[in-house]
C-alpha atoms as a PDB file:
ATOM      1  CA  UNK A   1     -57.059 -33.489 -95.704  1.00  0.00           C
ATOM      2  CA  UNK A   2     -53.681 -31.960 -95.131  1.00  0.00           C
ATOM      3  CA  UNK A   3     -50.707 -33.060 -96.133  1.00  0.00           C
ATOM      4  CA  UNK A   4     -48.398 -31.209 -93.169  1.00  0.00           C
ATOM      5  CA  UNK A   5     -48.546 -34.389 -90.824  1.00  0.00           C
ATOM      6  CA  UNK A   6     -47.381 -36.568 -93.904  1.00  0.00           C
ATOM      7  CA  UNK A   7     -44.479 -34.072 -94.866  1.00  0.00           C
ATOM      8  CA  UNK A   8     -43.561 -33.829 -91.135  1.00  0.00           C
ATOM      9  CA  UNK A   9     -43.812 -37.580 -90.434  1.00  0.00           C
ATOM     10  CA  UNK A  10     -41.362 -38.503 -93.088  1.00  0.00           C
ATOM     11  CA  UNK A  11     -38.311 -35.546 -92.787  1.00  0.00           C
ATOM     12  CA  UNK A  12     -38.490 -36.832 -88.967  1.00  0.00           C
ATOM     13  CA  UNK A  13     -37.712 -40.553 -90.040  1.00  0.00           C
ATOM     14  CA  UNK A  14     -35.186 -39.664 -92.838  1.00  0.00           C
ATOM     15  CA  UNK A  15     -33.351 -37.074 -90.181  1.00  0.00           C
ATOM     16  CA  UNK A  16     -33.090 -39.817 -87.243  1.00  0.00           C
ATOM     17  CA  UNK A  17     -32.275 -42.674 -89.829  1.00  0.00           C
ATOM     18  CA  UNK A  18     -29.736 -40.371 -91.397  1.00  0.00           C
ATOM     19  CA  UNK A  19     -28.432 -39.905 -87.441  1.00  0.00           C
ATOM     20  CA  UNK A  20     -28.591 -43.502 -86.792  1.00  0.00           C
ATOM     21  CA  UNK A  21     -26.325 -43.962 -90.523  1.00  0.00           C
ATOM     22  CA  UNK A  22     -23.609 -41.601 -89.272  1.00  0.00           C
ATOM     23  CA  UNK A  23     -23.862 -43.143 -86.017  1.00  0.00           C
ATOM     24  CA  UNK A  24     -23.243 -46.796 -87.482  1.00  0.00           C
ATOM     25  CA  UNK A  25     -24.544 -49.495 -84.718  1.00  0.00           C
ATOM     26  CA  UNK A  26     -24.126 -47.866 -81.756  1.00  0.00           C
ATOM     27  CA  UNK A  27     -27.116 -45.945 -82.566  1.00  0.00           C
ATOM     28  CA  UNK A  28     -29.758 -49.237 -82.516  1.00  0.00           C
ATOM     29  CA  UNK A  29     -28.171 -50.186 -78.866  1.00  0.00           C
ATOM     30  CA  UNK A  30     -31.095 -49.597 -76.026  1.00  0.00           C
ATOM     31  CA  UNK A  31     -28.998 -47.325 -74.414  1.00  0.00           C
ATOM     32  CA  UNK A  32     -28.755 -44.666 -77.328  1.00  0.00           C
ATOM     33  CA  UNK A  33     -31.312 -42.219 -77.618  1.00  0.00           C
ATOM     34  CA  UNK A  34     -31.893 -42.476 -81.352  1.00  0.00           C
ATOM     35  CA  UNK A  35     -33.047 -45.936 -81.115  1.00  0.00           C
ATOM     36  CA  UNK A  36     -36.002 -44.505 -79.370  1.00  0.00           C
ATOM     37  CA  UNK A  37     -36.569 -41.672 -81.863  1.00  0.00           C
ATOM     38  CA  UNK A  38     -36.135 -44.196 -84.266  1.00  0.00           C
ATOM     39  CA  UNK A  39     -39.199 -46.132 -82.833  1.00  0.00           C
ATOM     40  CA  UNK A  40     -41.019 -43.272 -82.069  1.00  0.00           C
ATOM     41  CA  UNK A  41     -40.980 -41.804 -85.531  1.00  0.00           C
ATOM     42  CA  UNK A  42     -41.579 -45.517 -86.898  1.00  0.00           C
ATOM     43  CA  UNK A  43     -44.638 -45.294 -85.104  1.00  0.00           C
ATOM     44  CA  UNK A  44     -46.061 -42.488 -86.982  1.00  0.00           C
ATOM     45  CA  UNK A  45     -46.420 -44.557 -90.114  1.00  0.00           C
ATOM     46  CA  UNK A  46     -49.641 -46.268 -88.059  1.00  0.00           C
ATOM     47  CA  UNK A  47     -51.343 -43.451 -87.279  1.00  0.00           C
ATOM     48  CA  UNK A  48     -53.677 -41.897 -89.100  1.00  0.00           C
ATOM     49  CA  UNK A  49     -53.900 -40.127 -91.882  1.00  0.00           C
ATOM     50  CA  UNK A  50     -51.267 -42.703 -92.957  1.00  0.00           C
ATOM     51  CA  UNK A  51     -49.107 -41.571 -95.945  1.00  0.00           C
ATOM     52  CA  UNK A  52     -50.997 -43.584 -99.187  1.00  0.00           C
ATOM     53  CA  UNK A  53     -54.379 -42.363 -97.834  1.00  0.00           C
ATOM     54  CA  UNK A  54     -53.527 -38.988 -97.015  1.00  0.00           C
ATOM     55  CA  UNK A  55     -51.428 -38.819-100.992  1.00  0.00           C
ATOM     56  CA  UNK A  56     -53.907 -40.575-102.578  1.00  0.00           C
ATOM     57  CA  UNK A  57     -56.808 -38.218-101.672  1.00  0.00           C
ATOM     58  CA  UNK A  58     -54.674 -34.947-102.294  1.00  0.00           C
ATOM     59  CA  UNK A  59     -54.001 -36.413-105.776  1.00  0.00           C
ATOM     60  CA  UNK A  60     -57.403 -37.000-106.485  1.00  0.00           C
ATOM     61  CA  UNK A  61     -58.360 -33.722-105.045  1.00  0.00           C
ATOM     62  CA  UNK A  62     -55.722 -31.701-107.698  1.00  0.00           C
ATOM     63  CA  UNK A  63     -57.147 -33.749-110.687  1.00  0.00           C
ATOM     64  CA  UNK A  64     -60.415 -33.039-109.816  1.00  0.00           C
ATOM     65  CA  UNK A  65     -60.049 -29.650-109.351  1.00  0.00           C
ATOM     66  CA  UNK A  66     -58.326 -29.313-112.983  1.00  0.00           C
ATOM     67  CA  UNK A  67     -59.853 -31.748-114.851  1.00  0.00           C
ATOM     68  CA  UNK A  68     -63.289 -31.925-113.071  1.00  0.00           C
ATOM     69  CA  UNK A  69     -65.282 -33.347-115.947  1.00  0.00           C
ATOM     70  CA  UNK A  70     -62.930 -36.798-115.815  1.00  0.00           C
ATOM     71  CA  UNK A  71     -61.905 -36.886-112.355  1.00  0.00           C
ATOM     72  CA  UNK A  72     -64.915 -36.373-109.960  1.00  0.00           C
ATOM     73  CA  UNK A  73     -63.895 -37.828-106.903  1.00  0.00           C
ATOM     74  CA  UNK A  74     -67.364 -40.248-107.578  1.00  0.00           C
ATOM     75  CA  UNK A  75     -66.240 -41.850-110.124  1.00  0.00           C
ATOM     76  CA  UNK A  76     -62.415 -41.774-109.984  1.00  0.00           C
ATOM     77  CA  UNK A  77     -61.833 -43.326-106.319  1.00  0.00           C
ATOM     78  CA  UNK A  78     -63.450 -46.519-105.296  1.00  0.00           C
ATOM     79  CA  UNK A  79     -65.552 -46.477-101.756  1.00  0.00           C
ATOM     80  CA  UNK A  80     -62.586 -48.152-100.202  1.00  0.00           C
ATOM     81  CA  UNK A  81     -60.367 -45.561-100.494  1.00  0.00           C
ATOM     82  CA  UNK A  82     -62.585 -42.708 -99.423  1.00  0.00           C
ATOM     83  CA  UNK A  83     -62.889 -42.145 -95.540  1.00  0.00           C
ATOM     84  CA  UNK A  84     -65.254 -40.773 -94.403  1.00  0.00           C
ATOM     85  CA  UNK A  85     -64.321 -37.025 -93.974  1.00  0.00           C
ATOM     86  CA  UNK A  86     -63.281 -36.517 -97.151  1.00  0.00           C
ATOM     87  CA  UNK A  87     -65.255 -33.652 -98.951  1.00  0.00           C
ATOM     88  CA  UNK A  88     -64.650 -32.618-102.162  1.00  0.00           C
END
């Protein structure tokens, strides 16, 4: 899994929040298009991979990978938090 859509997802929500702070209110209004940035890049948090999947299975991939022998991906992540593409 790659963490690029994560990384990208969040600088684009702290760069149009940190717009809409300088802004001040005028940037929520309907009629300003950061308010629809804002929503659009709000909307990324639902899509998949979300962010505590996609973090959770890179961590358990490092650990793994240096500490194999206590951190198989078997026995260290429950069923619930493995999708079903993950390959170790």
């Amino acid at each position: 899994m790659r963490l690029s859509p994560v990384e990208v997802f969040c600088t684009a929500i702290t760069a149009v929040e940190t717009a809409i702070a300088a802004l001040g209110n005028p940037g929520l209004t309907r009629n300003n298009p950061l308010e629809r940035h804002r929503r659009d890049v709000l909307a990324s948090r639902v899509h998949p991979p979300q962010d505590d999947a996609a973090l959770l299975v890179a961590g358990h991939r490092v650990l793994a990978t240096y500490m194999p022998e206590t951190h198989s991906p078997e026995t260290y992540m429950p069923e619930t938090y493995m999708p079903e593409t993950y390959t170790p």
